[in-house]
Structures are given as C-alpha cells and as structure tokens.
C-alpha atoms as a PDB file:
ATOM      1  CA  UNK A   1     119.608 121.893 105.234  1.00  0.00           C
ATOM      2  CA  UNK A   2     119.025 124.716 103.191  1.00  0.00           C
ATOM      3  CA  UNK A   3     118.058 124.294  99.107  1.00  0.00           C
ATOM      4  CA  UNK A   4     117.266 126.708  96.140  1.00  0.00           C
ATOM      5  CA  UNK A   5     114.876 124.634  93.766  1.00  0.00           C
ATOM      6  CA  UNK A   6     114.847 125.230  90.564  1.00  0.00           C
ATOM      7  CA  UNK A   7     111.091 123.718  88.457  1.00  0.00           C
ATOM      8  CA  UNK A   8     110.965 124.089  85.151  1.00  0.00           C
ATOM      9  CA  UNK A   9     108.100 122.814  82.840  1.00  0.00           C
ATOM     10  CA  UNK A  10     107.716 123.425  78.883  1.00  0.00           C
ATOM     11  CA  UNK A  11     104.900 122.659  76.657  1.00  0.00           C
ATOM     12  CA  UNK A  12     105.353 123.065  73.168  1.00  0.00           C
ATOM     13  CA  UNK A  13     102.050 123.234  70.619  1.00  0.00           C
ATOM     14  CA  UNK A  14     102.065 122.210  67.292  1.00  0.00           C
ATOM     15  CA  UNK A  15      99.020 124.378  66.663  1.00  0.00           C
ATOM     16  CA  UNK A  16      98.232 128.510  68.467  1.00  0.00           C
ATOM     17  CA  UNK A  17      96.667 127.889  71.737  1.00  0.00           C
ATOM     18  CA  UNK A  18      94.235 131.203  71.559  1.00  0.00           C
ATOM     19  CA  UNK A  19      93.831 130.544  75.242  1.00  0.00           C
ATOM     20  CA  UNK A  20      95.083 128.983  78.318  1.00  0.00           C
ATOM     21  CA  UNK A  21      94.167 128.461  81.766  1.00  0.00           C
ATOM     22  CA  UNK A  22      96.684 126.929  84.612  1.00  0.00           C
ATOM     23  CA  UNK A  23      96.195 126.522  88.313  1.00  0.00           C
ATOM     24  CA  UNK A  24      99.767 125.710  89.668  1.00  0.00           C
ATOM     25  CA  UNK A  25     101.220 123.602  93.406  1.00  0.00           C
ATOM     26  CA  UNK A  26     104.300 124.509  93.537  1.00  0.00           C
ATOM     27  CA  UNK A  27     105.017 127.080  96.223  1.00  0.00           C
ATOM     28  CA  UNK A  28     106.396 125.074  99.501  1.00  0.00           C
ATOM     29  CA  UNK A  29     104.654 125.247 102.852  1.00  0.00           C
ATOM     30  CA  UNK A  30     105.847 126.970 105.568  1.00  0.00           C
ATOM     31  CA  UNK A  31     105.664 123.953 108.802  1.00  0.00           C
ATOM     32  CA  UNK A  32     107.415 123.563 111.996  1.00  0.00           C
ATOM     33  CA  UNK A  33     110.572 122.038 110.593  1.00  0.00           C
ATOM     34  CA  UNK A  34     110.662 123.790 107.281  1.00  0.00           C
ATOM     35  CA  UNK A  35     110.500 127.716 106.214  1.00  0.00           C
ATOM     36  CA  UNK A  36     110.226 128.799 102.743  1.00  0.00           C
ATOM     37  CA  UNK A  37     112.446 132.110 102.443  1.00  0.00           C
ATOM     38  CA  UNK A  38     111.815 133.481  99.024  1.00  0.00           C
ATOM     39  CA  UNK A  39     109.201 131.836  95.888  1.00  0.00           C
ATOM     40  CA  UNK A  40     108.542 133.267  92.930  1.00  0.00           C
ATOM     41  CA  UNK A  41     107.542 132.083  89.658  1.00  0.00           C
ATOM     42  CA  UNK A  42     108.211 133.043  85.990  1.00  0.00           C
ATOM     43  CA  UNK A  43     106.324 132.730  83.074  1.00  0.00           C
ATOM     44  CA  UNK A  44     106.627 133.110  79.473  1.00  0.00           C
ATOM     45  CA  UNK A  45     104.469 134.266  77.795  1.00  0.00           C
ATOM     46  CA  UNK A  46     103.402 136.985  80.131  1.00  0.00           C
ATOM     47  CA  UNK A  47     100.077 136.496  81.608  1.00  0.00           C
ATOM     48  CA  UNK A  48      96.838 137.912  80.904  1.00  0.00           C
ATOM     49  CA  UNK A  49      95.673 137.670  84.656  1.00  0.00           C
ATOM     50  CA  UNK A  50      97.104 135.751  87.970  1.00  0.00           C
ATOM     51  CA  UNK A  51      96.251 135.916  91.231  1.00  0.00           C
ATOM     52  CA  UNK A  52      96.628 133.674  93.956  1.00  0.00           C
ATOM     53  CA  UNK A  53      95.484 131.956  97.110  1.00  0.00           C
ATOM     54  CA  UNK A  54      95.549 129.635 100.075  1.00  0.00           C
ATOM     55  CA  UNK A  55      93.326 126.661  99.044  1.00  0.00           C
ATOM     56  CA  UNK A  56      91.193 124.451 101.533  1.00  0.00           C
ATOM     57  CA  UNK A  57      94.337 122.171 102.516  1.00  0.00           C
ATOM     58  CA  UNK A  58      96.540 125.421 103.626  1.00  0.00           C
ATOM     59  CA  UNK A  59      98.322 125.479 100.338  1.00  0.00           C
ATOM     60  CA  UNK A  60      99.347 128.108  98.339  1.00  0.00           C
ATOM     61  CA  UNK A  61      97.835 127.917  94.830  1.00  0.00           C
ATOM     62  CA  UNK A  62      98.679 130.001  91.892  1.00  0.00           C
ATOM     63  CA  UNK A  63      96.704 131.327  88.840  1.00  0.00           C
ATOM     64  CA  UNK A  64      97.244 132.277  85.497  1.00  0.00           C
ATOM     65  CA  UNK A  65      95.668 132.790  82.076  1.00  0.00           C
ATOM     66  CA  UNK A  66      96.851 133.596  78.807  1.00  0.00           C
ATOM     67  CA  UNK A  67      94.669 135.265  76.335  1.00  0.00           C
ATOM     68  CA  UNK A  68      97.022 135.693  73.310  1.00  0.00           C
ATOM     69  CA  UNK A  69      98.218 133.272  70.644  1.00  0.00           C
ATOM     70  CA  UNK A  70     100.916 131.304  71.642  1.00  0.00           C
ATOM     71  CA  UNK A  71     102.930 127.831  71.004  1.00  0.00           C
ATOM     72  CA  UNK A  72     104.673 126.933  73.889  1.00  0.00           C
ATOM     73  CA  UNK A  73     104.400 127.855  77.268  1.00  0.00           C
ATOM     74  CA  UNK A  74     107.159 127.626  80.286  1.00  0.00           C
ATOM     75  CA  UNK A  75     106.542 127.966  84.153  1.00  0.00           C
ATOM     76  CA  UNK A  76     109.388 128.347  86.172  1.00  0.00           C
ATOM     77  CA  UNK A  77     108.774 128.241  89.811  1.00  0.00           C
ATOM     78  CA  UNK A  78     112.293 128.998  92.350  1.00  0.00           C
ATOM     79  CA  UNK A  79     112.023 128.138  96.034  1.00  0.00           C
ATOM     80  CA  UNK A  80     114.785 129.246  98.534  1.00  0.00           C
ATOM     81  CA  UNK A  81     113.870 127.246 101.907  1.00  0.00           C
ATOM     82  CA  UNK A  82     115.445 125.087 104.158  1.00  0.00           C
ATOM     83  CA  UNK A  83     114.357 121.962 105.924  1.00  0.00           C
ATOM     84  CA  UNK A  84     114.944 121.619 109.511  1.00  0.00           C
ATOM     85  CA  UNK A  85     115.033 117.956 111.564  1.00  0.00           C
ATOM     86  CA  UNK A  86     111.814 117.144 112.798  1.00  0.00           C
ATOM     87  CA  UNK A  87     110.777 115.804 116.252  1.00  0.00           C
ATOM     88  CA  UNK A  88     111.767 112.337 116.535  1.00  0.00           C
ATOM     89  CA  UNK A  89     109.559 109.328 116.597  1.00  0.00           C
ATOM     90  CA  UNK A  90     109.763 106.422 118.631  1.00  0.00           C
ATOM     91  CA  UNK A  91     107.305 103.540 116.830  1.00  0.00           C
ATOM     92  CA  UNK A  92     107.236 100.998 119.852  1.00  0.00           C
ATOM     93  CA  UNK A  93     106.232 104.124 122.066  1.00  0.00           C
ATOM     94  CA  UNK A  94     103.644 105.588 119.220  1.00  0.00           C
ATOM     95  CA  UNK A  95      99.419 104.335 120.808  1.00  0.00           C
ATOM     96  CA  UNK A  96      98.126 101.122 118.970  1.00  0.00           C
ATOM     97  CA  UNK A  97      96.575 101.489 115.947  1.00  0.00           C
ATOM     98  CA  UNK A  98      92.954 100.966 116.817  1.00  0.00           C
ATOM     99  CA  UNK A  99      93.213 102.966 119.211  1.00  0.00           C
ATOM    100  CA  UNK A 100      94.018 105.703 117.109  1.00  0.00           C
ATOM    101  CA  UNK A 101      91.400 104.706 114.614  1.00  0.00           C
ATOM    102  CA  UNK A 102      88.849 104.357 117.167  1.00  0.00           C
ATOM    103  CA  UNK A 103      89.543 108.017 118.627  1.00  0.00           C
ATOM    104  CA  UNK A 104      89.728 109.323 115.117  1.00  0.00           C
ATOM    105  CA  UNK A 105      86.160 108.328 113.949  1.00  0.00           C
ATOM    106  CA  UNK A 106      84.576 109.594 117.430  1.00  0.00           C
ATOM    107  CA  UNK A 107      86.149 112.940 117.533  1.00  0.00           C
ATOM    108  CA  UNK A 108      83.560 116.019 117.067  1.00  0.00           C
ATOM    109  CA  UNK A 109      86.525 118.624 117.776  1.00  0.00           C
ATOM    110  CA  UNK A 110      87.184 121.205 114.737  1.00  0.00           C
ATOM    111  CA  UNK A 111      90.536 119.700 114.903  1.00  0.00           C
ATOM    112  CA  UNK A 112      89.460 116.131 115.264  1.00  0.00           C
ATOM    113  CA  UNK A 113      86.787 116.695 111.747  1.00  0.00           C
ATOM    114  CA  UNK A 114      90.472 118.387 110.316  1.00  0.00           C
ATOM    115  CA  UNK A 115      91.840 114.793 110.861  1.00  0.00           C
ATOM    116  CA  UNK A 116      88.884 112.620 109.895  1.00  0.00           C
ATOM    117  CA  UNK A 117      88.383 114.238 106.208  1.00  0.00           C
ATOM    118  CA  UNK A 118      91.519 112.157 105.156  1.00  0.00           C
ATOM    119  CA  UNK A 119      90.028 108.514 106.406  1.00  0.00           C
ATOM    120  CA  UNK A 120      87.778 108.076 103.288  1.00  0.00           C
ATOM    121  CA  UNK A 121      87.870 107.560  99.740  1.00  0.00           C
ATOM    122  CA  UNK A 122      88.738 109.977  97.062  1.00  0.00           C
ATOM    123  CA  UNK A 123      89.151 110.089  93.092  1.00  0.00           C
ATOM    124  CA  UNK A 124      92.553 108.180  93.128  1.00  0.00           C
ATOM    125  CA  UNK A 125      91.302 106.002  96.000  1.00  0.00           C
ATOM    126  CA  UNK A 126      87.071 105.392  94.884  1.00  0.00           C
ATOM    127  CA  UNK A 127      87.528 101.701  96.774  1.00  0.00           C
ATOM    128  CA  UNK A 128      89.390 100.895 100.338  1.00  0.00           C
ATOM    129  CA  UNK A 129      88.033  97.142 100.948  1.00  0.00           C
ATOM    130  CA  UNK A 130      90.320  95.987  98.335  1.00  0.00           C
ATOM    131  CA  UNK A 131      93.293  96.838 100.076  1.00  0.00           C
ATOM    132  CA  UNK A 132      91.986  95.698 103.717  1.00  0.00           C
ATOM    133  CA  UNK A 133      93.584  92.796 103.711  1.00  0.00           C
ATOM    134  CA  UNK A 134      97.537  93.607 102.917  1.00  0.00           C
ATOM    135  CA  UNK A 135      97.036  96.372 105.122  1.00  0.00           C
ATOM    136  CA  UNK A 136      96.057  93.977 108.324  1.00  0.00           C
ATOM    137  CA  UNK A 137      99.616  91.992 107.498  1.00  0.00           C
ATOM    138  CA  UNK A 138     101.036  95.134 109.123  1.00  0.00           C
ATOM    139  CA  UNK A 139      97.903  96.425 111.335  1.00  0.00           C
ATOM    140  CA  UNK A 140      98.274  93.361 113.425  1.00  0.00           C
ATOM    141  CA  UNK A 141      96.054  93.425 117.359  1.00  0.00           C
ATOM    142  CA  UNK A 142      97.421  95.828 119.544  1.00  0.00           C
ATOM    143  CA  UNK A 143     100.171  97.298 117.102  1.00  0.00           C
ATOM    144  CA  UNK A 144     102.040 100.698 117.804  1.00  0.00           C
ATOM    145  CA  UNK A 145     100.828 102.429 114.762  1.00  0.00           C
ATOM    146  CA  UNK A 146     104.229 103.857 113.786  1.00  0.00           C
ATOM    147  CA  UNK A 147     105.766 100.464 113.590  1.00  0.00           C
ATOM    148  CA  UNK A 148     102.964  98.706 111.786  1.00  0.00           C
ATOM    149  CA  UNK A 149     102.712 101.772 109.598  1.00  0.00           C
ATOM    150  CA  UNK A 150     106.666 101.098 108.880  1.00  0.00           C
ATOM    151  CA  UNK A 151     106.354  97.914 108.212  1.00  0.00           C
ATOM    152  CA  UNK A 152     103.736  98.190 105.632  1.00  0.00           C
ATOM    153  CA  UNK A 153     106.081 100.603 104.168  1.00  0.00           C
ATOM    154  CA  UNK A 154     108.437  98.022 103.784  1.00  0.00           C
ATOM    155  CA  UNK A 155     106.324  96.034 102.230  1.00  0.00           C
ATOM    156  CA  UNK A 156     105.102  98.141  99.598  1.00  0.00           C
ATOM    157  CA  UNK A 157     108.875  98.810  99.152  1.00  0.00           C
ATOM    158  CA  UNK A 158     109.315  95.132  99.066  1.00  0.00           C
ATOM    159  CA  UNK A 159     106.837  93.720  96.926  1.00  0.00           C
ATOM    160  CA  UNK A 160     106.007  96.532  94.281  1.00  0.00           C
ATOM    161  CA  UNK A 161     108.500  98.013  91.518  1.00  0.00           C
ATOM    162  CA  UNK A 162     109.359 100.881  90.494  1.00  0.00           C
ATOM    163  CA  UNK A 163     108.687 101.160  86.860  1.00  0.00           C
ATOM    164  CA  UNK A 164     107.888 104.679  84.898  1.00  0.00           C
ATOM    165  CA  UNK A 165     107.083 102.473  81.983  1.00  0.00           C
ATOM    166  CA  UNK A 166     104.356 100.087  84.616  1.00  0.00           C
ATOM    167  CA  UNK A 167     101.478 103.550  84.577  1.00  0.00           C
ATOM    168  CA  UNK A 168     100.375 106.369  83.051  1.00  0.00           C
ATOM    169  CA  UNK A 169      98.460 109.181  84.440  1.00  0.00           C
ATOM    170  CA  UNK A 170      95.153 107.014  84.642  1.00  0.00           C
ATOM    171  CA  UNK A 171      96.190 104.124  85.335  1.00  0.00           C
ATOM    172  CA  UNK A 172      93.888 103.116  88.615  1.00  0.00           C
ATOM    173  CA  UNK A 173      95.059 101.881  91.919  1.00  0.00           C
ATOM    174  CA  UNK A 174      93.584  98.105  91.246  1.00  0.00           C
ATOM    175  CA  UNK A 175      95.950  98.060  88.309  1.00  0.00           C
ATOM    176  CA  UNK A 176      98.755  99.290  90.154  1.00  0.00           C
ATOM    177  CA  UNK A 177      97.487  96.453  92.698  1.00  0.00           C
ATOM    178  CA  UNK A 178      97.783  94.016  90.286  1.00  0.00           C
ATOM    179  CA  UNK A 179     100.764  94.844  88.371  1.00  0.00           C
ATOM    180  CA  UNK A 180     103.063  94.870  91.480  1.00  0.00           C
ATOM    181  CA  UNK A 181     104.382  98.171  89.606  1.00  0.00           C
ATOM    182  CA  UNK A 182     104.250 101.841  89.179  1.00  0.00           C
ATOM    183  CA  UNK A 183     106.099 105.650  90.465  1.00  0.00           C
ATOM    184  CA  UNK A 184     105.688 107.353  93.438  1.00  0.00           C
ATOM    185  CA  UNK A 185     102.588 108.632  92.954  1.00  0.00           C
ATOM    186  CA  UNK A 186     101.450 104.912  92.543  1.00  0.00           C
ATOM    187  CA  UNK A 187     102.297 103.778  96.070  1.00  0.00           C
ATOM    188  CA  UNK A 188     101.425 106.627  97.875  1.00  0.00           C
ATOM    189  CA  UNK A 189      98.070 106.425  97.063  1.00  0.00           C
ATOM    190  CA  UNK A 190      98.242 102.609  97.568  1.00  0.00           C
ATOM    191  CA  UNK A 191      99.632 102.981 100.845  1.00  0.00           C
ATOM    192  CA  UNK A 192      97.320 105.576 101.728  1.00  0.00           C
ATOM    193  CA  UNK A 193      94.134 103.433 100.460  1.00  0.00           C
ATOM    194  CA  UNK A 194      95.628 100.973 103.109  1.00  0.00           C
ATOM    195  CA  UNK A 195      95.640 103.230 105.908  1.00  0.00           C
ATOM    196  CA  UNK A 196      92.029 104.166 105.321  1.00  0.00           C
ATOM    197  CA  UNK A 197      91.258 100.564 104.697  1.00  0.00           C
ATOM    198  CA  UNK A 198      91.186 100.328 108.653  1.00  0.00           C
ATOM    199  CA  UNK A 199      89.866 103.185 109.584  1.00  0.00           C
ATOM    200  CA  UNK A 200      93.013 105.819 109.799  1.00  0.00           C
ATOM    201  CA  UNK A 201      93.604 108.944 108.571  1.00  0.00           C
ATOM    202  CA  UNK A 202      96.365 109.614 105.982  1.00  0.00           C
ATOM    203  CA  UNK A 203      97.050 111.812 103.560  1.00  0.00           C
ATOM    204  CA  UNK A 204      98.830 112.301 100.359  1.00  0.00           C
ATOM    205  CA  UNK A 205     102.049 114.437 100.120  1.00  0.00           C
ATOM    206  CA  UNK A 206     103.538 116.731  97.507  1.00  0.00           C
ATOM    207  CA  UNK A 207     107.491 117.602  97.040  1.00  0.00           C
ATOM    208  CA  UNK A 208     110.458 116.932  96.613  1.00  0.00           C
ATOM    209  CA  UNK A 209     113.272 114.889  96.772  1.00  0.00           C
ATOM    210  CA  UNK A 210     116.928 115.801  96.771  1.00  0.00           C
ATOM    211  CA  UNK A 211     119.120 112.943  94.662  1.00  0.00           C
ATOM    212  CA  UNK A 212     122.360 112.199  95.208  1.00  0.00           C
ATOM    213  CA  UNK A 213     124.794 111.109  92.312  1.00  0.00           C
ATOM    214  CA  UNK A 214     127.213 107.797  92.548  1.00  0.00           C
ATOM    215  CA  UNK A 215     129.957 108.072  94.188  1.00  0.00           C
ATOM    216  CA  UNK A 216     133.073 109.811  92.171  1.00  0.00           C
ATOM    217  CA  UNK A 217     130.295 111.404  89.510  1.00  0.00           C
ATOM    218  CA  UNK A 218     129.534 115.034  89.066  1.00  0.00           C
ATOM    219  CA  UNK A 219     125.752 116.220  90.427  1.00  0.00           C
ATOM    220  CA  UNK A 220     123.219 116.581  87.251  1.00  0.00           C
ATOM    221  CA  UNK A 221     121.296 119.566  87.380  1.00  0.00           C
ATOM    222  CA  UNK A 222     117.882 119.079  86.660  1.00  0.00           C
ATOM    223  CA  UNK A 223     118.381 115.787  87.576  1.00  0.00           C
ATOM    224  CA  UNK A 224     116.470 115.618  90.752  1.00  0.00           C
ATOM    225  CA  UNK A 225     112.352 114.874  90.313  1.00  0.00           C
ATOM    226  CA  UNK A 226     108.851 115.731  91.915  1.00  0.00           C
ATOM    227  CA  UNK A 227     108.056 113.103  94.730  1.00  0.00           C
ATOM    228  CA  UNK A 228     104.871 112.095  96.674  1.00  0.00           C
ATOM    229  CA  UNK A 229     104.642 110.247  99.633  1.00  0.00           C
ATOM    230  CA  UNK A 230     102.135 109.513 102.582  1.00  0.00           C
ATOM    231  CA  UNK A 231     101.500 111.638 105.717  1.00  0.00           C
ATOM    232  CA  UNK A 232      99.302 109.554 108.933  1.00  0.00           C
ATOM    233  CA  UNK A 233      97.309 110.624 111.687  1.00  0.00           C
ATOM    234  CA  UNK A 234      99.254 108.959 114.614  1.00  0.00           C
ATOM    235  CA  UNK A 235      97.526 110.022 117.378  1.00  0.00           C
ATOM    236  CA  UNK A 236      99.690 111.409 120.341  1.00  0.00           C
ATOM    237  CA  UNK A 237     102.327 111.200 118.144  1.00  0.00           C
ATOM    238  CA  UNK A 238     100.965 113.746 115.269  1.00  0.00           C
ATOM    239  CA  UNK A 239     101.333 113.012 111.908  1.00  0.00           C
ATOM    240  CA  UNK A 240     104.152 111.209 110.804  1.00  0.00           C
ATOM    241  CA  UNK A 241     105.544 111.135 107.249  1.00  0.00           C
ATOM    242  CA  UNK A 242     106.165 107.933 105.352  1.00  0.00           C
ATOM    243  CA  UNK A 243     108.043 107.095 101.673  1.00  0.00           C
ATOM    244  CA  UNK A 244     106.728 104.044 100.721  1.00  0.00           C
ATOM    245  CA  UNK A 245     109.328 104.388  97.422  1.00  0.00           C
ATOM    246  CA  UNK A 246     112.290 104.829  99.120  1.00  0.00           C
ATOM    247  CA  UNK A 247     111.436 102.947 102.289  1.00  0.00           C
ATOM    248  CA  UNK A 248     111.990 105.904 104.436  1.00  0.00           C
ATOM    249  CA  UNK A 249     110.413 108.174 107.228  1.00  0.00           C
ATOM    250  CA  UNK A 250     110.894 111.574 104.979  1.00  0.00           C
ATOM    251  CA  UNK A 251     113.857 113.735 106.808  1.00  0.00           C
ATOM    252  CA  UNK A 252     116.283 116.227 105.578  1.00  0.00           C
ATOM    253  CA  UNK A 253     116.568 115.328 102.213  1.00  0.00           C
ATOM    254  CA  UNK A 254     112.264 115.760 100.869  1.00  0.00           C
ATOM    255  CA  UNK A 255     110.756 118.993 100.677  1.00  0.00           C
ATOM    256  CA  UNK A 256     106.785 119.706 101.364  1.00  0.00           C
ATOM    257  CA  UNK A 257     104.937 121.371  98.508  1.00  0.00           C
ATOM    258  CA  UNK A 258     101.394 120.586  99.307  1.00  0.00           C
ATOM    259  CA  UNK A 259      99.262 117.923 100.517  1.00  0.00           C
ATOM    260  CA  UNK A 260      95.517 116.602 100.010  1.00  0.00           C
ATOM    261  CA  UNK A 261      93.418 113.590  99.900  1.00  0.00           C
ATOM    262  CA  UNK A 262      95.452 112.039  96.487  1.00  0.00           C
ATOM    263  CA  UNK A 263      96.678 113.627  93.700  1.00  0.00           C
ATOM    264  CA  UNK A 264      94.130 115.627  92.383  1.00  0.00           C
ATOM    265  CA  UNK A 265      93.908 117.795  95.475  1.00  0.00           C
ATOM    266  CA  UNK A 266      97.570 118.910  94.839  1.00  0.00           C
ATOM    267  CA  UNK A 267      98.561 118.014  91.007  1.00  0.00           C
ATOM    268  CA  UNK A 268     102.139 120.432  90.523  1.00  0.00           C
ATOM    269  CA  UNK A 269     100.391 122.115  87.164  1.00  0.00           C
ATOM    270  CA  UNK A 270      96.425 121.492  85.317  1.00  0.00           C
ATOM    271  CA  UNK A 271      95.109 123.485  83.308  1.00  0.00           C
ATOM    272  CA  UNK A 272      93.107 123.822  80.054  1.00  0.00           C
ATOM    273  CA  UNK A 273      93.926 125.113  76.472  1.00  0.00           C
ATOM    274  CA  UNK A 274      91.857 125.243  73.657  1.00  0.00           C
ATOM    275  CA  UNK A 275      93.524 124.144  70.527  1.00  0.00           C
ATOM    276  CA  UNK A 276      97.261 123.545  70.365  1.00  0.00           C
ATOM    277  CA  UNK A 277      96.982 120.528  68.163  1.00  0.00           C
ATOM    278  CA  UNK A 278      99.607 118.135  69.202  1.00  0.00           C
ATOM    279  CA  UNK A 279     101.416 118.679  72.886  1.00  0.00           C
ATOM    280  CA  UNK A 280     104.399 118.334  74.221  1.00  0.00           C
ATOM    281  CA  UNK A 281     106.159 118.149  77.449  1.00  0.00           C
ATOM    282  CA  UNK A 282     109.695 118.560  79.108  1.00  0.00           C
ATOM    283  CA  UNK A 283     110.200 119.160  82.921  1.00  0.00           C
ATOM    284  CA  UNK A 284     113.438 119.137  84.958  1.00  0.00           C
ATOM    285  CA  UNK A 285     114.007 119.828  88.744  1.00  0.00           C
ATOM    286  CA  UNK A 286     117.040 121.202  90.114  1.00  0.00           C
ATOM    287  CA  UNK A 287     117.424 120.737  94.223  1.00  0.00           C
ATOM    288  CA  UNK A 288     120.508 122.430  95.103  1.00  0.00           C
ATOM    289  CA  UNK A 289     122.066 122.172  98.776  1.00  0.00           C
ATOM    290  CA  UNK A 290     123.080 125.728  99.654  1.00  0.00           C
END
C-alpha cells in the first residue's frame, strides 16, 4: 500500500514570540516492510537554523529555530512511502512468555542490551508493580507470548474507553488505570507498563493510522489522526506490533514514525517559545492511498 501523508500543525500567539525552538518526529522509518520514498518538511516562518539527525532510537529528528518576531507558526511535514505486508505470525507457535523474559534479562549480546533497555520504567511509565497483576490474566504459565500478548490486547480493548475528553497531556498512567478511559497514547503506555510488569521488553510506537469513512460517504481530508501503539520483544519471533485501541496486530493500514521507551522519547513536535501570551493549536492529518 502506498500513501502520501500530509501533517499539518498551526500555532497561533496572541502575543510576538521573539524566539522559538522545535525538535520535530515526524519523518517515517525506513524497516523491512516499509520504505519512505520522499519527506520533506515546510515551515513558515522561515527558519533561523535547522539541521537534523538520527537520534539514539534510529529515528530521524529534525531541528529548527526561529529568531524573529512572529505570531503563528506552521510545520508541514509530507511523506511519500508505502507499507509492505510483514512476515506473518503464528501466536500458538511464538516461545512462552517466560521464556522470553528469562532470555531477555540474561542476554549480554550488543543486540540482547538493544532489547533489554525497553523492559524498565520510564517518565510515562515511573511504576510497573501496579499493573502486574492485569497483566498475569493474560501472561498465564507456559503461555505463547504472542497469544497472551493478544489477549491482553483484547482486554485493554475490552475494558478501557476511548474518550479524548477522559486525559490530557499529563494525565498519569494510574489515572488512566483508574478511569477505565483515555486515547491511544493512554493504552499504549498502559499496555506497555504491563509487558514490563513481567519482565518483557516492549516499546512504544509512533504513526499513523489510515481511516476509512462509512460506507456511501466521501473520504475527509485531514480527517485521519497521529496513532501510537505497542511494539514486543517476542523472542524467536522478533518484535511484533500490537494496537491495543483498535484491537489489532498493526498491518497495512498504520504507518511507523518513530519509536522509544513512551512518549517522550518520540513526541511528533516540543519545543520552547518565549512569550506568545496565549496559544493556540490546530493539527490535521491527511493519509492518502496512492
């Protein structure tokens, strides 16, 4: 499947921002089952200075800083890439879980240390024991790890609601926890806090995800949205995507921008200003099938 993505995000001040600094995720990654053809990025107003490189995780990170007056700011970033179908997964074949966990903590490899980074807690994630025990409903003895890790994917799917309204950008994970409630971005760190919880390795996943309208209604551009999901160290098996939102193993129709150990590692755009008074911001995504 090939897609041109279209990201556009606007910030209006109600106040000069003499200054502004922005570090930007939003270039795709090139992996075995997808290739990013073109990326480039616009910005208005011009930059002072940008520059850009590949950041600890393998992603590409972009730079910029303006050093004039200005009140608004838009960053347009345009992918052409396509997504290819990845190597299928059998979960009643995939190595039990402990197993897997077991392997992962006594590894000493380069690789092995690679996979082992992604087992502990991070900002989003500062507690695992919390989450121990829903994740052990799924992480039963002797479990392949693909099907218990599908299973608690069902249950997140199952039990928690989506709900823009249910968080803001600090709400923690115990509130999400408690709530039963929250966006993508919510139960991918939850379901990543699980997997760590007993000792695997997962981490968190940046993109995209293609949406398709109701049947008999035109598509929406812009209408699409950033997405975040969960990638886990399986072992023989690699790591294997999961969607706790949609319920899903992630195929043909999500796009890889970046991953890390939560959010913070990979956040689409941060930055500081000084000034602006009052902000404001507007973003739309636009994943077109070519």
């Amino acid at each position: 499947m090939k897609y041109k993505i279209t990201h556009a995000t606007r910030y209006t001040y109600s106040e000069p921002v003499p200054v502004c600094h922005n570090q930007l995720h939003l270039a795709p990654r090139d992996l075995d089952y997808q290739f990013c053809y073109d990326y480039s990025l616009l910005l208005s107003p011009a930059p002072h200075d940008r520059r850009s490189r590949v950041d600890y995780f393998g992603n590409l990170v972009d730079y910029f800083s303006i050093h004039e007056p200005h009140q608004g700011l838009t960053v347009t970033s345009v992918s052409v890439l396509e997504v290819l179908p990845g190597a299928p997964v059998e979960p009643l074949s995939s190595p039990p879980w402990e197993e897997v966990a077991e392997r992962t903590l006594r590894t000493v490899s380069p690789a092995g240390l690679a996979v082992q980074q992604f087992r502990f807690p991070s900002r989003y994630m500062p507690e695992l024991q919390p989450y121990e025990a829903y994740a052990r409903q799924s992480f039963t003895a002797g479990r392949p790890i693909v099907d218990a890790a599908l299973d608690l994917t069902s249950r997140i799917h199952r039990d928690f609601r989506y709900d823009p309204r249910a968080t803001h950008v600090n709400s923690t994970l115990a509130e999400v926890f408690q709530g039963r409630a929250g966006v993508c971005q919510d139960f991918a760190h939850l379901q990543a806090a699980c997997m760590r919880s007993v000792g695997l390795a997962a981490r968190y996943v940046s993109g995209y995800l293609r949406t398709l309208p109701p049947p008999g209604k035109p598509r929406l551009v812009g209408a699409d949205a950033s997405h975040a999901w969960v990638s886990l160290w399986c072992g023989t098996a690699g790591w294997v995507d999961f969607d706790p939102t949609n319920n899903t193993i992630p195929a043909l129709d999500h796009v890889t921008l970046a991953w890390g150990r939560d959010y913070s590692d990979v956040c689409p755009i941060q930055g500081v200003v000084v000034g602006g008074g009052q902000h404001e911001m507007s973003v739309t995504v636009d994943v077109e099938a070519l």
